[in-house]
C-alpha atoms as a PDB file:
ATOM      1  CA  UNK A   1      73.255 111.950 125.167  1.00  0.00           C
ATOM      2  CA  UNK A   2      75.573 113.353 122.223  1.00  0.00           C
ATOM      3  CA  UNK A   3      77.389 110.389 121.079  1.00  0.00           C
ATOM      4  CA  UNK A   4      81.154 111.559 120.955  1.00  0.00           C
ATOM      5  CA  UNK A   5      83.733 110.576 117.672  1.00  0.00           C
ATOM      6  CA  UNK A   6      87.306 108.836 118.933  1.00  0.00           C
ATOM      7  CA  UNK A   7      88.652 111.977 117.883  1.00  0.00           C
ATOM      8  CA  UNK A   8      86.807 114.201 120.573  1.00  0.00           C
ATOM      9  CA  UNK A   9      87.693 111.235 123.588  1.00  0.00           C
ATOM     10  CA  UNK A  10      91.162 111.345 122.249  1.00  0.00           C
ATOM     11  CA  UNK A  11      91.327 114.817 122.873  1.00  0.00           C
ATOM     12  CA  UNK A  12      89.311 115.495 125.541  1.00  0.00           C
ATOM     13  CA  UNK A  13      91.849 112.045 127.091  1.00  0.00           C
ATOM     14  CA  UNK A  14      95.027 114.283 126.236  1.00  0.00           C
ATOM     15  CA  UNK A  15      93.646 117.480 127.608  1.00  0.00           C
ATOM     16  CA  UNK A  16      93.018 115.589 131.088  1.00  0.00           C
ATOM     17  CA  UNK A  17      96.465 114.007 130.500  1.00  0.00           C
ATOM     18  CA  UNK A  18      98.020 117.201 130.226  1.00  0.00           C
ATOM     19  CA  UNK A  19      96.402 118.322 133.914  1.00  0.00           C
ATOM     20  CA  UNK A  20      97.015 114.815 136.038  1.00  0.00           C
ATOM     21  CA  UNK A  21      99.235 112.300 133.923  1.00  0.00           C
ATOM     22  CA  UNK A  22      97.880 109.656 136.308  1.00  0.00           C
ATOM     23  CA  UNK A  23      94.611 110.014 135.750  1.00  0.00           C
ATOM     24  CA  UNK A  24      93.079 106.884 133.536  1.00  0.00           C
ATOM     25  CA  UNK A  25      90.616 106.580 131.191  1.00  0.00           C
ATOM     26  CA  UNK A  26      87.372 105.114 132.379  1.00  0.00           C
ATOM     27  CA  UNK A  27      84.837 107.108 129.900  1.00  0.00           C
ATOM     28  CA  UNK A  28      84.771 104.632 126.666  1.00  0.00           C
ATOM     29  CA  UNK A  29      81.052 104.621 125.492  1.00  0.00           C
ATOM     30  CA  UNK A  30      79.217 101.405 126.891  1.00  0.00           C
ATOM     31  CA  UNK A  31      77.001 100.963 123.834  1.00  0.00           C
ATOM     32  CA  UNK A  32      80.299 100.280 122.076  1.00  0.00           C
ATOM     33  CA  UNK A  33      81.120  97.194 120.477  1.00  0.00           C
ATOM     34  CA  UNK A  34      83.836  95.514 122.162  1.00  0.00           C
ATOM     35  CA  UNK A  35      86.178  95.595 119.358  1.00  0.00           C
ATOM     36  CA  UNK A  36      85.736  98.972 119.113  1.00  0.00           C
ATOM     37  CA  UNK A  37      86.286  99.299 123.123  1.00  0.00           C
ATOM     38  CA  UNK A  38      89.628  97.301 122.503  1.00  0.00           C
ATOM     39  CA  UNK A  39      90.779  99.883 119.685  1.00  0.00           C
ATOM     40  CA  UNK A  40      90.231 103.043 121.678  1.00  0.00           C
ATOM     41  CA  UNK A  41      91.818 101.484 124.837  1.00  0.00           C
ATOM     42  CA  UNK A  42      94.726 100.900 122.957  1.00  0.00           C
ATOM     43  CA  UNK A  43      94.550 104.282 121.538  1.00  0.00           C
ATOM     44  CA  UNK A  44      94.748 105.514 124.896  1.00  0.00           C
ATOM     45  CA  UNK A  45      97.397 103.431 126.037  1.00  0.00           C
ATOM     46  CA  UNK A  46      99.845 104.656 123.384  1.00  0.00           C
ATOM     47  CA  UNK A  47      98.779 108.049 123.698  1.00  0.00           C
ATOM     48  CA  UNK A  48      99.803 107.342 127.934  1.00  0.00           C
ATOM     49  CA  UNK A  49     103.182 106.110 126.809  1.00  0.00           C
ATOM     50  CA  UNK A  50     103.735 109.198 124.431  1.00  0.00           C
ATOM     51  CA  UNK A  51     102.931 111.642 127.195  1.00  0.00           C
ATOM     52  CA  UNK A  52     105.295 109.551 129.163  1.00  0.00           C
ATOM     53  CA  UNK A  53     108.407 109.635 127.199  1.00  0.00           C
ATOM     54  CA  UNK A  54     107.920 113.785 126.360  1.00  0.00           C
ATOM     55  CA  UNK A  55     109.936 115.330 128.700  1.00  0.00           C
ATOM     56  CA  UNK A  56     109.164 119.134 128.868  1.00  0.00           C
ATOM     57  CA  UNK A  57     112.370 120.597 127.405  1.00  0.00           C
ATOM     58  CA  UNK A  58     113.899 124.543 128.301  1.00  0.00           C
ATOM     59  CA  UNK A  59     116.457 126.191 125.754  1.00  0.00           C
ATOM     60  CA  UNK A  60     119.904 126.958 127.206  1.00  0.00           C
ATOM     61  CA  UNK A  61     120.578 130.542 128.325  1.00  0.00           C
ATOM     62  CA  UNK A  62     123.914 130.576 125.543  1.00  0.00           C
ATOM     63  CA  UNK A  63     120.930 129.300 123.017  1.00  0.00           C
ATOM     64  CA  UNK A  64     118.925 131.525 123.757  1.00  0.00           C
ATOM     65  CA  UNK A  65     121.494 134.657 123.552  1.00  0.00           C
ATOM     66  CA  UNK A  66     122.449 133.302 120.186  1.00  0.00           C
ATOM     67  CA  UNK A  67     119.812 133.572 118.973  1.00  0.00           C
ATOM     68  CA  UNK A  68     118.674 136.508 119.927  1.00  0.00           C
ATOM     69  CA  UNK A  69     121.577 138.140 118.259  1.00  0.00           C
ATOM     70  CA  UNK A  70     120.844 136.279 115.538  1.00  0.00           C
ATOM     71  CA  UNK A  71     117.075 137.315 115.356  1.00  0.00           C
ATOM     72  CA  UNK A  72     118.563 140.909 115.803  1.00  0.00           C
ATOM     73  CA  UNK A  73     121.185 141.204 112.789  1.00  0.00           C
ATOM     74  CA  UNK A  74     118.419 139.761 110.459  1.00  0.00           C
ATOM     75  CA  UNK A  75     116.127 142.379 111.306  1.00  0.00           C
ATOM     76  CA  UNK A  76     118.692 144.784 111.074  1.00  0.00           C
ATOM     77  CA  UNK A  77     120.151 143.298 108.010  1.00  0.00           C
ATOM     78  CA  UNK A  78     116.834 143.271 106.104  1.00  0.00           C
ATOM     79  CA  UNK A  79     115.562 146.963 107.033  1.00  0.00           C
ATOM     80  CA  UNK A  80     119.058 147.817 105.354  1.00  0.00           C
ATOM     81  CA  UNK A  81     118.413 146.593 102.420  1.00  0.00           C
ATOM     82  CA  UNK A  82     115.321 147.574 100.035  1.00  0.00           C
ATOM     83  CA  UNK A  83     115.042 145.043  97.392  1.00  0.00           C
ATOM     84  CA  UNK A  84     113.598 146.549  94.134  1.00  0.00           C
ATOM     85  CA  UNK A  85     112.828 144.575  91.372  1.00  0.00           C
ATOM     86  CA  UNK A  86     112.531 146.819  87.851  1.00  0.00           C
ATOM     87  CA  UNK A  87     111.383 144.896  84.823  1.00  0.00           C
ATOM     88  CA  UNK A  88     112.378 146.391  81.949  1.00  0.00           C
ATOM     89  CA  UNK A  89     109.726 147.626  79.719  1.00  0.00           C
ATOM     90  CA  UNK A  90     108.391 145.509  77.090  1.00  0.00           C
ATOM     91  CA  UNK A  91     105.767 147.488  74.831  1.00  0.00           C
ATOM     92  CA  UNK A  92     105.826 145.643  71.963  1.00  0.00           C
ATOM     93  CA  UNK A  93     105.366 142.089  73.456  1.00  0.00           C
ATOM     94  CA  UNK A  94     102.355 143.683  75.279  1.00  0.00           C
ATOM     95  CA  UNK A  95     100.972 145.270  72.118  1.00  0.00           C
ATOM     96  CA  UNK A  96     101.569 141.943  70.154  1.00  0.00           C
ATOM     97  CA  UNK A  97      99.763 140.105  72.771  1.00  0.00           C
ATOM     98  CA  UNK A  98      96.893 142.250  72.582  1.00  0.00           C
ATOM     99  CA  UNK A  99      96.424 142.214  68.812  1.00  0.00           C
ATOM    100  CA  UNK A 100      96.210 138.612  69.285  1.00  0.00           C
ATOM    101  CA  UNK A 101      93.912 138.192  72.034  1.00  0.00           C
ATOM    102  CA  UNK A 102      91.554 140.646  70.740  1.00  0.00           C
ATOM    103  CA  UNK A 103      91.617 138.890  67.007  1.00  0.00           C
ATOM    104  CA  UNK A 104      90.745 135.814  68.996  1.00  0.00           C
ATOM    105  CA  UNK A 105      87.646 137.379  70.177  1.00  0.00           C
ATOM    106  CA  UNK A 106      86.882 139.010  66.727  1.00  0.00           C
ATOM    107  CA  UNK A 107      87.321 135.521  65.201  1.00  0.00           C
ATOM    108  CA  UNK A 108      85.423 133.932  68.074  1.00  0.00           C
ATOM    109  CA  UNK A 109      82.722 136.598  67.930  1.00  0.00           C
ATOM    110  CA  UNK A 110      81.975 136.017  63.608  1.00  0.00           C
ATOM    111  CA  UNK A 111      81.947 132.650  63.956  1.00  0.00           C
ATOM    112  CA  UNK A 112      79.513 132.387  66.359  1.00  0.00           C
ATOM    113  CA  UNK A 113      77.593 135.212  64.641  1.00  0.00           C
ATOM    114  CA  UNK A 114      77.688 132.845  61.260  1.00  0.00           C
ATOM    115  CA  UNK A 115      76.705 129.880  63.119  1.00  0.00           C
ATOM    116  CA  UNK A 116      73.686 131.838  64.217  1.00  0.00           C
ATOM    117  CA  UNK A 117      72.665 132.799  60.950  1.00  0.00           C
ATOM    118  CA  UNK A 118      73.107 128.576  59.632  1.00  0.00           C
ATOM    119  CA  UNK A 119      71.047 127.801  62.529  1.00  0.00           C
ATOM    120  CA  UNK A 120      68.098 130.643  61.804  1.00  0.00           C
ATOM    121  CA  UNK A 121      67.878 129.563  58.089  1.00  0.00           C
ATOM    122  CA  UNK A 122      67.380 126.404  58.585  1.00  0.00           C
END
């Protein structure tokens, strides 16, 4: 038999809570300690009193016209407008960055060539 986590009894609990509220739980694991018996029937106690005090709730029809007009003049609102962001052009910055990166590599690239060399003669 496939021993079962309290995270799997929880939710298989809930899902049979969900189809007959008055249905109890009688499937805690016998090889259990007891302590561990006592913690997962209280676990399923509270999780009785939570489906308990949820009461299934329906939106009002004026709610629900509102905001459907309101889901309406957004869409219509946004297809309106395009947004375009133009960044100005910025050659120079780009062209000093890449002088810089690339003498970073040169640098990068004799040193290591250097260290080589050391290493080789020695």
């Amino acid at each position: 038999m496939k021993h079962k986590s309290f995270e799997q009894l929880l939710s298989d609990y809930s899902v049979r809570l969900d189809r007959s509220p008055t249905e109890t739980a009688d499937a805690i694991p016998t090889e259990w300690p007891a302590e561990r018996k006592q913690e997962f029937g209280d676990l399923l106690r509270l999780a009785g009193q939570v489906r308990n005090a949820l009461v299934p709730v329906r939106p009002t029809p004026a709610f629900r016209r509102k905001l459907r007009a309101d889901l309406a003049r957004l869409a219509r609102q946004r297809s309106a407008s395009n947004v375009v962001v133009d960044f100005p052009p910025r050659p120079r910055e780009l062209l000093i960055g890449a002088v810089i990166g690339s003498a970073v590599a040169l640098a990068g690239g004799i040193a290591y060539l250097i260290r080589a060399r050391s290493q080789a003669q020695t």
